[in-house]
C-alpha atoms as a PDB file:
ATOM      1  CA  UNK A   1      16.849  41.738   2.253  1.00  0.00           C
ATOM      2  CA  UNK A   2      19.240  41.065   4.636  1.00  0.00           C
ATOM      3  CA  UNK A   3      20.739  43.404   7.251  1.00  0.00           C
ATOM      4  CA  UNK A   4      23.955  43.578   4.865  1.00  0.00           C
ATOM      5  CA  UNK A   5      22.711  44.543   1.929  1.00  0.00           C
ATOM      6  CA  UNK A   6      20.185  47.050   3.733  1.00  0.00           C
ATOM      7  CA  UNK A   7      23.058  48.616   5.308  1.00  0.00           C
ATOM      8  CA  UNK A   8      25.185  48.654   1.974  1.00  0.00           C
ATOM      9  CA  UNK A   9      22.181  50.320   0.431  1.00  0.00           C
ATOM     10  CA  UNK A  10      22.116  53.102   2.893  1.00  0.00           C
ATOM     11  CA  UNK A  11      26.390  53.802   2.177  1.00  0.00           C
ATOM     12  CA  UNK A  12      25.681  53.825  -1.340  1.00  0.00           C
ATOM     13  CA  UNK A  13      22.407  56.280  -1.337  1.00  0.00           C
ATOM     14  CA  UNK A  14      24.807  58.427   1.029  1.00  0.00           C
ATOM     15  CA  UNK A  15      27.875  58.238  -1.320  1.00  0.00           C
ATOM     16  CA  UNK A  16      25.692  59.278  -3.869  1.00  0.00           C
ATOM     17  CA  UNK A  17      24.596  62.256  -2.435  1.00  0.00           C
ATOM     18  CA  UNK A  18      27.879  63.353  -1.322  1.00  0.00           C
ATOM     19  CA  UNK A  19      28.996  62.678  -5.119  1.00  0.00           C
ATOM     20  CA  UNK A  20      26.406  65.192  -6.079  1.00  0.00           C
ATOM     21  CA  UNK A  21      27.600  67.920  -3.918  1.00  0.00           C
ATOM     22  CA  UNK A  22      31.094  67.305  -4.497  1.00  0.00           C
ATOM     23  CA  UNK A  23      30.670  67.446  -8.294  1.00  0.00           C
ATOM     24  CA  UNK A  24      28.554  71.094  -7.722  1.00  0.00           C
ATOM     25  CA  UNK A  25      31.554  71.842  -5.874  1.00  0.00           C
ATOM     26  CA  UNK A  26      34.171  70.825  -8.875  1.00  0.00           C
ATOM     27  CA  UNK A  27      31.946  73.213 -11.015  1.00  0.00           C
ATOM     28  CA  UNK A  28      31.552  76.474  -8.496  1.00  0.00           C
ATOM     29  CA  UNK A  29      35.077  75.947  -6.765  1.00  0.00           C
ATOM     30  CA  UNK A  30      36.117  79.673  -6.913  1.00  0.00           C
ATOM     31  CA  UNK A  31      40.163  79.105  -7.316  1.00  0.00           C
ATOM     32  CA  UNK A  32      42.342  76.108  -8.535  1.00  0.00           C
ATOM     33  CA  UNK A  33      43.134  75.162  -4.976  1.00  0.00           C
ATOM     34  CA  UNK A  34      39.049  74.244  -4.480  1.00  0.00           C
ATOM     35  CA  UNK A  35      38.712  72.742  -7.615  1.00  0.00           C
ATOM     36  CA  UNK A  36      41.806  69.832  -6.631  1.00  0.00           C
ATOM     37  CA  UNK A  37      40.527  69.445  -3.169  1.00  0.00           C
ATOM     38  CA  UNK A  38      37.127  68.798  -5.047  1.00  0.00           C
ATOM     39  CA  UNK A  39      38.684  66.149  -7.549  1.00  0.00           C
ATOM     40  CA  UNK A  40      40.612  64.425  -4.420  1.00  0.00           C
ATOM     41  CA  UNK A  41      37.281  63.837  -2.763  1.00  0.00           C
ATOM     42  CA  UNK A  42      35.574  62.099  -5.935  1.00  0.00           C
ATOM     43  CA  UNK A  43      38.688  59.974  -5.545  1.00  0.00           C
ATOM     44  CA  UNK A  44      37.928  59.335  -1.813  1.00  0.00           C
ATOM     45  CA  UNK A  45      34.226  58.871  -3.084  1.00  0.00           C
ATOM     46  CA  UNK A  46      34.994  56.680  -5.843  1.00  0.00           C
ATOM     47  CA  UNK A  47      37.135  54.007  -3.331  1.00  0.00           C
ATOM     48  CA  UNK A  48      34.472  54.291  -0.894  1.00  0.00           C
ATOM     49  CA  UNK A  49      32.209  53.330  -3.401  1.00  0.00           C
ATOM     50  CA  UNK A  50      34.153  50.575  -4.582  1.00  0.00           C
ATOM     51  CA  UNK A  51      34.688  49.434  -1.510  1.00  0.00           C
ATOM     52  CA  UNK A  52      30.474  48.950  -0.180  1.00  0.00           C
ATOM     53  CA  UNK A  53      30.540  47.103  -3.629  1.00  0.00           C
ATOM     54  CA  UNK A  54      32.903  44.928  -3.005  1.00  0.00           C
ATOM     55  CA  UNK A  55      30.988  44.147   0.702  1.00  0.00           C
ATOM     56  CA  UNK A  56      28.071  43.987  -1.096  1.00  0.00           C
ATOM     57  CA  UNK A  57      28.843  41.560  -3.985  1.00  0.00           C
ATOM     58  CA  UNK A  58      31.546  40.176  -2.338  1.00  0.00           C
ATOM     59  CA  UNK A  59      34.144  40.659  -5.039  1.00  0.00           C
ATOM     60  CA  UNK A  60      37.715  41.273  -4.018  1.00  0.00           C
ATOM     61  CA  UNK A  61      38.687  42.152  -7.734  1.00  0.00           C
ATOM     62  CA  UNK A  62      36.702  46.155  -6.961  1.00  0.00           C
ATOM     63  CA  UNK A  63      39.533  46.157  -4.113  1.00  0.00           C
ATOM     64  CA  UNK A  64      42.435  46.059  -6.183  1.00  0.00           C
ATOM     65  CA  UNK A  65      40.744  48.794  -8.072  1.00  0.00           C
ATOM     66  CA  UNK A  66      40.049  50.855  -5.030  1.00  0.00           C
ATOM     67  CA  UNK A  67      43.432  50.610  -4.173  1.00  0.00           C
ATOM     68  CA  UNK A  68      45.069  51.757  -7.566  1.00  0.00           C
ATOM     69  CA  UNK A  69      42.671  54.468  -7.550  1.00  0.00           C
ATOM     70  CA  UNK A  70      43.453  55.756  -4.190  1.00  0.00           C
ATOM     71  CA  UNK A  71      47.139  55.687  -5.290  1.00  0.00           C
ATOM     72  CA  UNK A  72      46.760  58.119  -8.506  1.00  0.00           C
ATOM     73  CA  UNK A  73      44.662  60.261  -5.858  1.00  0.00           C
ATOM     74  CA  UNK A  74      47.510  60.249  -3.696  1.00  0.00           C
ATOM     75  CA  UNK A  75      49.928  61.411  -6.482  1.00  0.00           C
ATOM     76  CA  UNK A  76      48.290  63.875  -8.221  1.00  0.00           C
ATOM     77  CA  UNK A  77      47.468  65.576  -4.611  1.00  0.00           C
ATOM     78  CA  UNK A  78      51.992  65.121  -4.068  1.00  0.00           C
ATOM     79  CA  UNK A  79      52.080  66.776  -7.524  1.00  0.00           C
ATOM     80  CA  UNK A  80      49.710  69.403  -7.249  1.00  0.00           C
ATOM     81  CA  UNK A  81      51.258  70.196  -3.911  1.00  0.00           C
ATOM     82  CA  UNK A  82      54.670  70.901  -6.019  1.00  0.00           C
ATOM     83  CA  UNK A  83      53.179  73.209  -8.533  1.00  0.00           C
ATOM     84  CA  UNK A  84      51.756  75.235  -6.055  1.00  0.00           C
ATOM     85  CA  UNK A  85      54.758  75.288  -4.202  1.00  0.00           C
ATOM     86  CA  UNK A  86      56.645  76.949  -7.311  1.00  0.00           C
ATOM     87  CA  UNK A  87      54.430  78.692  -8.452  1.00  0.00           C
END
């Protein structure tokens, strides 16, 4: 095991753990604003994820996914920000 794929290792057990809590955090988020900010960070999570993976096997293709996904988090976040701004 190389020093890469030890350190990838370490990002993903920690991006795991952070998954967990953010996912308790989805469930128990007391108002609508908590349960968003919860669903933007398993976005965040998810391209960080994608993006160790992509270190780790060295497959630009997870990139392109990180990317797209990172967009739609962006958007919904924009459109969220609109509904609360009417509402």
């Amino acid at each position: 095991m190389n020093l890469l794929q030890f350190g990838t290792a370490i990002a993903l057990v920690g991006l795991s753990i952070a998954l967990v809590f953010t996912v308790y955090r989805l469930a128990k988020g007391a108002t609508l604003g908590d349960r968003v900010e919860a669903l933007d960070m398993l976005a965040v999570i998810a391209v960080l994820i994608m993006g160790v993976l992509a270190v780790r096997t060295k497959n630009p293709v997870l990139m392109e996914g990180a990317v797209v996904i990172a967009l739609l988090a962006f958007m919904s976040t924009v459109a969220f920000a609109r509904y609360m701004e009417r509402r």
